[in-house]
C-alpha atoms as a PDB file:
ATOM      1  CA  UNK A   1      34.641 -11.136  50.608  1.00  0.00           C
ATOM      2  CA  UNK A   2      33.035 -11.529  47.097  1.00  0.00           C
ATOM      3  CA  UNK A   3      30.660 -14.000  46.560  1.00  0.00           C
ATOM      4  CA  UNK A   4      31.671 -15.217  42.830  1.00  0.00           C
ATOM      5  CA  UNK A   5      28.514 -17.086  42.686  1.00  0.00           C
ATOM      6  CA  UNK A   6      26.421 -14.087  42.353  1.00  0.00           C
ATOM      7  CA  UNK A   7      27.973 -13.994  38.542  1.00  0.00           C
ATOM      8  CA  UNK A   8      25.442 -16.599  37.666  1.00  0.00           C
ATOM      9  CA  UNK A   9      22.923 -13.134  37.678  1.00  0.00           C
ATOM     10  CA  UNK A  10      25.019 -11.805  35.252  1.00  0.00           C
ATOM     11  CA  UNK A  11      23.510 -13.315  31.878  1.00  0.00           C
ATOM     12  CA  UNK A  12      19.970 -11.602  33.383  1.00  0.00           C
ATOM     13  CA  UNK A  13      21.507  -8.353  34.399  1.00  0.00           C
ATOM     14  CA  UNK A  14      22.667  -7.946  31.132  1.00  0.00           C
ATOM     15  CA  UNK A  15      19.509  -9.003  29.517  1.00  0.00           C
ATOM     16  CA  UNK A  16      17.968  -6.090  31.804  1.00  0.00           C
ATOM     17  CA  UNK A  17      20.529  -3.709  30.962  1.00  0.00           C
ATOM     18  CA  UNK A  18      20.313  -4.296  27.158  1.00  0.00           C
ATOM     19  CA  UNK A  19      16.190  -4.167  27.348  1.00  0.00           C
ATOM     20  CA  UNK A  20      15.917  -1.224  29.638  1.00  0.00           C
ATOM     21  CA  UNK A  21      18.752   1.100  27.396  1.00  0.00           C
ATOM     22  CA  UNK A  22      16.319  -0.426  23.974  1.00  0.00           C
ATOM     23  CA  UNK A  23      13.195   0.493  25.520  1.00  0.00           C
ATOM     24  CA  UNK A  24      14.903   4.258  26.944  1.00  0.00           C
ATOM     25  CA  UNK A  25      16.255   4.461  23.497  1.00  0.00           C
ATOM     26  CA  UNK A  26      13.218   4.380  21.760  1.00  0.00           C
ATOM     27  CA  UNK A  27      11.682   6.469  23.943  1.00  0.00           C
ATOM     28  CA  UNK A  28      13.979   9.382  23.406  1.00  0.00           C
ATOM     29  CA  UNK A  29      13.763   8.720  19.329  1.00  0.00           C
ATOM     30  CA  UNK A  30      10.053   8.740  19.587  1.00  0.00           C
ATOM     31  CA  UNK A  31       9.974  11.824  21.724  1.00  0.00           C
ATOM     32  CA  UNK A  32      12.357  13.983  19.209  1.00  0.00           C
ATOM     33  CA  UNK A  33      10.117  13.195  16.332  1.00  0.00           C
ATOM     34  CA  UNK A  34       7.021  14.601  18.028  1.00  0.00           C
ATOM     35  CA  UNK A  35       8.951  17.872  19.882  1.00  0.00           C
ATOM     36  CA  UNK A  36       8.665  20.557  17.664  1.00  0.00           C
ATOM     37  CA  UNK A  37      12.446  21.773  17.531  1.00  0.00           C
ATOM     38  CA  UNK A  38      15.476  19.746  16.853  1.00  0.00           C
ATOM     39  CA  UNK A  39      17.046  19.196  20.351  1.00  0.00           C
ATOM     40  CA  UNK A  40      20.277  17.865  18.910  1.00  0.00           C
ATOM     41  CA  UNK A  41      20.904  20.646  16.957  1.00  0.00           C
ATOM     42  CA  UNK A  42      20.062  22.842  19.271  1.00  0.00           C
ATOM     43  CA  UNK A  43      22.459  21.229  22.559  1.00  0.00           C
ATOM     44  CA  UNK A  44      24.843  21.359  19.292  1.00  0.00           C
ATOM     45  CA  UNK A  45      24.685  24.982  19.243  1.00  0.00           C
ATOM     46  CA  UNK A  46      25.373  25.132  23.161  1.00  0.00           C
ATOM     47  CA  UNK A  47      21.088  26.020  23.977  1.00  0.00           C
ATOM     48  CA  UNK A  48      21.528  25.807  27.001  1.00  0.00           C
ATOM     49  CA  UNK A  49      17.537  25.746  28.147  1.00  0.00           C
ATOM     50  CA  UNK A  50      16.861  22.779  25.368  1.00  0.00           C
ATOM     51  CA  UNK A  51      19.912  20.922  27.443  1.00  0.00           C
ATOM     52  CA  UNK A  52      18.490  21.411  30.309  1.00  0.00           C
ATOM     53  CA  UNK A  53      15.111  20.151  29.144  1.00  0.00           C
ATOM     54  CA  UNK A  54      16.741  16.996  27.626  1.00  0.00           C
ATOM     55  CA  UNK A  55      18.369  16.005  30.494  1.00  0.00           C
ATOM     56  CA  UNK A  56      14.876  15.651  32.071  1.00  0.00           C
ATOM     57  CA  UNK A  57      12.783  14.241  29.405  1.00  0.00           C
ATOM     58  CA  UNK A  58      15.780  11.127  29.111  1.00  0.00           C
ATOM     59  CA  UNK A  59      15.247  11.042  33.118  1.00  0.00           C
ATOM     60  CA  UNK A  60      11.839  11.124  32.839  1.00  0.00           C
ATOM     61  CA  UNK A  61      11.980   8.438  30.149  1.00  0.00           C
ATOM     62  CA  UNK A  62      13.845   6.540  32.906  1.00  0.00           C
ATOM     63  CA  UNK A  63      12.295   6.359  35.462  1.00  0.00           C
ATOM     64  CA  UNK A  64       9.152   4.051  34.622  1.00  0.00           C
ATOM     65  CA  UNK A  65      11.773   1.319  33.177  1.00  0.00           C
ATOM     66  CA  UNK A  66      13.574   1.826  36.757  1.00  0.00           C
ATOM     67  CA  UNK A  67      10.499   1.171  38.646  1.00  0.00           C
ATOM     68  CA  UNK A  68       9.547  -1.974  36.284  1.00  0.00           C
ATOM     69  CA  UNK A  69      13.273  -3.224  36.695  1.00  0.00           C
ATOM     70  CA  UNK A  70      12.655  -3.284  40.694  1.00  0.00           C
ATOM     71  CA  UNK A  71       9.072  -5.171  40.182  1.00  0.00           C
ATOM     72  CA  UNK A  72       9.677  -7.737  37.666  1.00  0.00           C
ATOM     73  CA  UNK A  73      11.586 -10.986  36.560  1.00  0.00           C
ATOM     74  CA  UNK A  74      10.453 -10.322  33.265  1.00  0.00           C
ATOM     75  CA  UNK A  75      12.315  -8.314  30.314  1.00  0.00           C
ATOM     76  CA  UNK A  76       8.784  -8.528  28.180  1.00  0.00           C
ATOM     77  CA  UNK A  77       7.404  -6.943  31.612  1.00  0.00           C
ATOM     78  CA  UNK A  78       9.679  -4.114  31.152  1.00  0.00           C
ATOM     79  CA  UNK A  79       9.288  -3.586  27.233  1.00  0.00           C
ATOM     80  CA  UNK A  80       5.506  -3.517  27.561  1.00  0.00           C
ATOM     81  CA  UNK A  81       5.148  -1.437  31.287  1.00  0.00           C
ATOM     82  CA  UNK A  82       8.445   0.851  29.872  1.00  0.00           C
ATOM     83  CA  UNK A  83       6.291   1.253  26.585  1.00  0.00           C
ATOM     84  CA  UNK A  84       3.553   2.703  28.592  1.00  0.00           C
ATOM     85  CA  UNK A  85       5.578   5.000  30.253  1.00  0.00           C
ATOM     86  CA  UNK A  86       6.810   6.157  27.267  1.00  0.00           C
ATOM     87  CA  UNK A  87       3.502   6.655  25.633  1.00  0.00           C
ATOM     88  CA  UNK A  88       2.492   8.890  28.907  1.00  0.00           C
ATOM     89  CA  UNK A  89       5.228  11.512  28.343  1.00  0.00           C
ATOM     90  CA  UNK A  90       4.092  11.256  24.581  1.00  0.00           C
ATOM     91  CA  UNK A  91       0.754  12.329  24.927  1.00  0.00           C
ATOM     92  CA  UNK A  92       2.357  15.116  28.026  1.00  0.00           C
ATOM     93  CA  UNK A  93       4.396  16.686  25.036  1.00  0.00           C
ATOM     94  CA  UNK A  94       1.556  16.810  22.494  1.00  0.00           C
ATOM     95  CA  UNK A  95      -0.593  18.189  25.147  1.00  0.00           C
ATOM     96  CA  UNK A  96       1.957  20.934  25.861  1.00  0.00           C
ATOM     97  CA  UNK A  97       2.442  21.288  21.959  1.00  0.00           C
ATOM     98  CA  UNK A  98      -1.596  22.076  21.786  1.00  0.00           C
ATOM     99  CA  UNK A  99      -2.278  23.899  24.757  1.00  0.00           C
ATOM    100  CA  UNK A 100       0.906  25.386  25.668  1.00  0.00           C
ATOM    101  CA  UNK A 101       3.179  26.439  22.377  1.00  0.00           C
ATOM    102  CA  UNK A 102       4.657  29.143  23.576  1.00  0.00           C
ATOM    103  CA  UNK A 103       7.165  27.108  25.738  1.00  0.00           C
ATOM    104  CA  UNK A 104       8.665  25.718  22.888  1.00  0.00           C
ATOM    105  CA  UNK A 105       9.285  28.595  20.742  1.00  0.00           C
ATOM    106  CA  UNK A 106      10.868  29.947  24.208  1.00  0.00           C
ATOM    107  CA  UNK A 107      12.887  27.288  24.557  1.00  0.00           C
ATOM    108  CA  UNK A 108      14.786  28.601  21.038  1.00  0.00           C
ATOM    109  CA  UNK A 109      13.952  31.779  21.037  1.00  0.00           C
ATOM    110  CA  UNK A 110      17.119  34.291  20.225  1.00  0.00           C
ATOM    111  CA  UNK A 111      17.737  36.924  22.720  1.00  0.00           C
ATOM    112  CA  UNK A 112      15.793  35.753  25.518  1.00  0.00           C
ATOM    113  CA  UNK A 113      18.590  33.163  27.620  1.00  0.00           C
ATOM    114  CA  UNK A 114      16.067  33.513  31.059  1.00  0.00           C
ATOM    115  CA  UNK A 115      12.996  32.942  29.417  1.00  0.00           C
ATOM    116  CA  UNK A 116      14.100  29.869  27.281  1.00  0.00           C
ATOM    117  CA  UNK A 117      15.730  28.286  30.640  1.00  0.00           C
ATOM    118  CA  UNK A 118      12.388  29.597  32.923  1.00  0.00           C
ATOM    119  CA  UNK A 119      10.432  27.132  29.887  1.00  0.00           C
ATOM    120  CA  UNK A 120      12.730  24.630  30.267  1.00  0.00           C
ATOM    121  CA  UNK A 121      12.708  24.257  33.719  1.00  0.00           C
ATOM    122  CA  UNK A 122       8.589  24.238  33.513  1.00  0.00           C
ATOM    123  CA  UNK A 123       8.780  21.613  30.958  1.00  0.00           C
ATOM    124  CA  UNK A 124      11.227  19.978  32.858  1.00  0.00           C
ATOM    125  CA  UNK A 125       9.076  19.912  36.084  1.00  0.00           C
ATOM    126  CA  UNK A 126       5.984  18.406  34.014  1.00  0.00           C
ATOM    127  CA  UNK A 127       8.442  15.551  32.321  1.00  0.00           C
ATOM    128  CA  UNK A 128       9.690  14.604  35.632  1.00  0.00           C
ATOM    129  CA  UNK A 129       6.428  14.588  37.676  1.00  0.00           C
ATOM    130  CA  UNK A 130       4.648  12.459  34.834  1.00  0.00           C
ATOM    131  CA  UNK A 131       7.537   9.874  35.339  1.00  0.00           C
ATOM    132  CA  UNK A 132       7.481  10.152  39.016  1.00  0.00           C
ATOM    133  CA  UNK A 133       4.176   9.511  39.009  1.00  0.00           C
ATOM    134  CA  UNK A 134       4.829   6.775  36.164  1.00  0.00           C
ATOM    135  CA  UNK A 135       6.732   4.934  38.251  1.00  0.00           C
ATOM    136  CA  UNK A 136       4.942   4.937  41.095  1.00  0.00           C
ATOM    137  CA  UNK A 137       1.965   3.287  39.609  1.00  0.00           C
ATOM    138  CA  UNK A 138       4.082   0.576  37.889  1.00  0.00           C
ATOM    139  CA  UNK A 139       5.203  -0.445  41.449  1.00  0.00           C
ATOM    140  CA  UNK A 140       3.128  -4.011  41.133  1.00  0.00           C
END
């Protein structure tokens, strides 16, 4: 049986919903203004390594507002905790960008399909452990 009264959630689920997809939004934006290739373009052109890294960065991205979402009554709880999660892969990809900038250039490099997608998949691995680990430690 349905319980209709449960639809008096719905004006907070949607509040939720609309915060969490903001907050993931401007967490992918930020993120392709500080990667050093345009990932658009590049999925565009059917890169198939840059797709594959994309996929985990927005999951990455995710995760911490997921975690929030589970803790909180709040939708400023999840703007400011999602905010820091965001700012954590940030300062991952600038890391990577100083210390490691030979996975980009891999990522796009012509010719070389298994070393682009071996990058991708290490990039990939870093993105999704720092928002594992992201949303672990906004379990409050």
């Amino acid at each position: 049986m349905i319980n209709v009264e449960s639809l008096a959630n719905l004006p907070a689920y949607l509040l939720f919903l609309g915060t969490g997809s903001l907050v993931w939004l401007v967490g992918i934006t930020v993120y392709l203004w500080v990667t050093p290739i345009r990932e658009l373009e590049e999925i565009r052109k059917g890169n198939i390594a840059v797709a594959i890294h994309f996929m985990a960065v927005s999951l990455a991205l995710a995760l911490p507002i997921q975690s929030v979402g589970h803790s909180t009554f709040e939708a400023g709880d999840m703007i400011l905790w999602g905010g820091i999660g965001i700012v954590s892969q940030i300062v991952l990809h600038l890391l990577v960008r100083l210390f490691g900038k030979t996975f980009y250039a891999r990522l796009t490099e012509a010719g070389n399909e298994k070393g682009g997608i071996a990058a991708a998949l290490a990039l990939s691995a870093l993105s999704l452990v720092v928002g594992m680990l992201n949303a672990a430690a906004l379990s409050y």
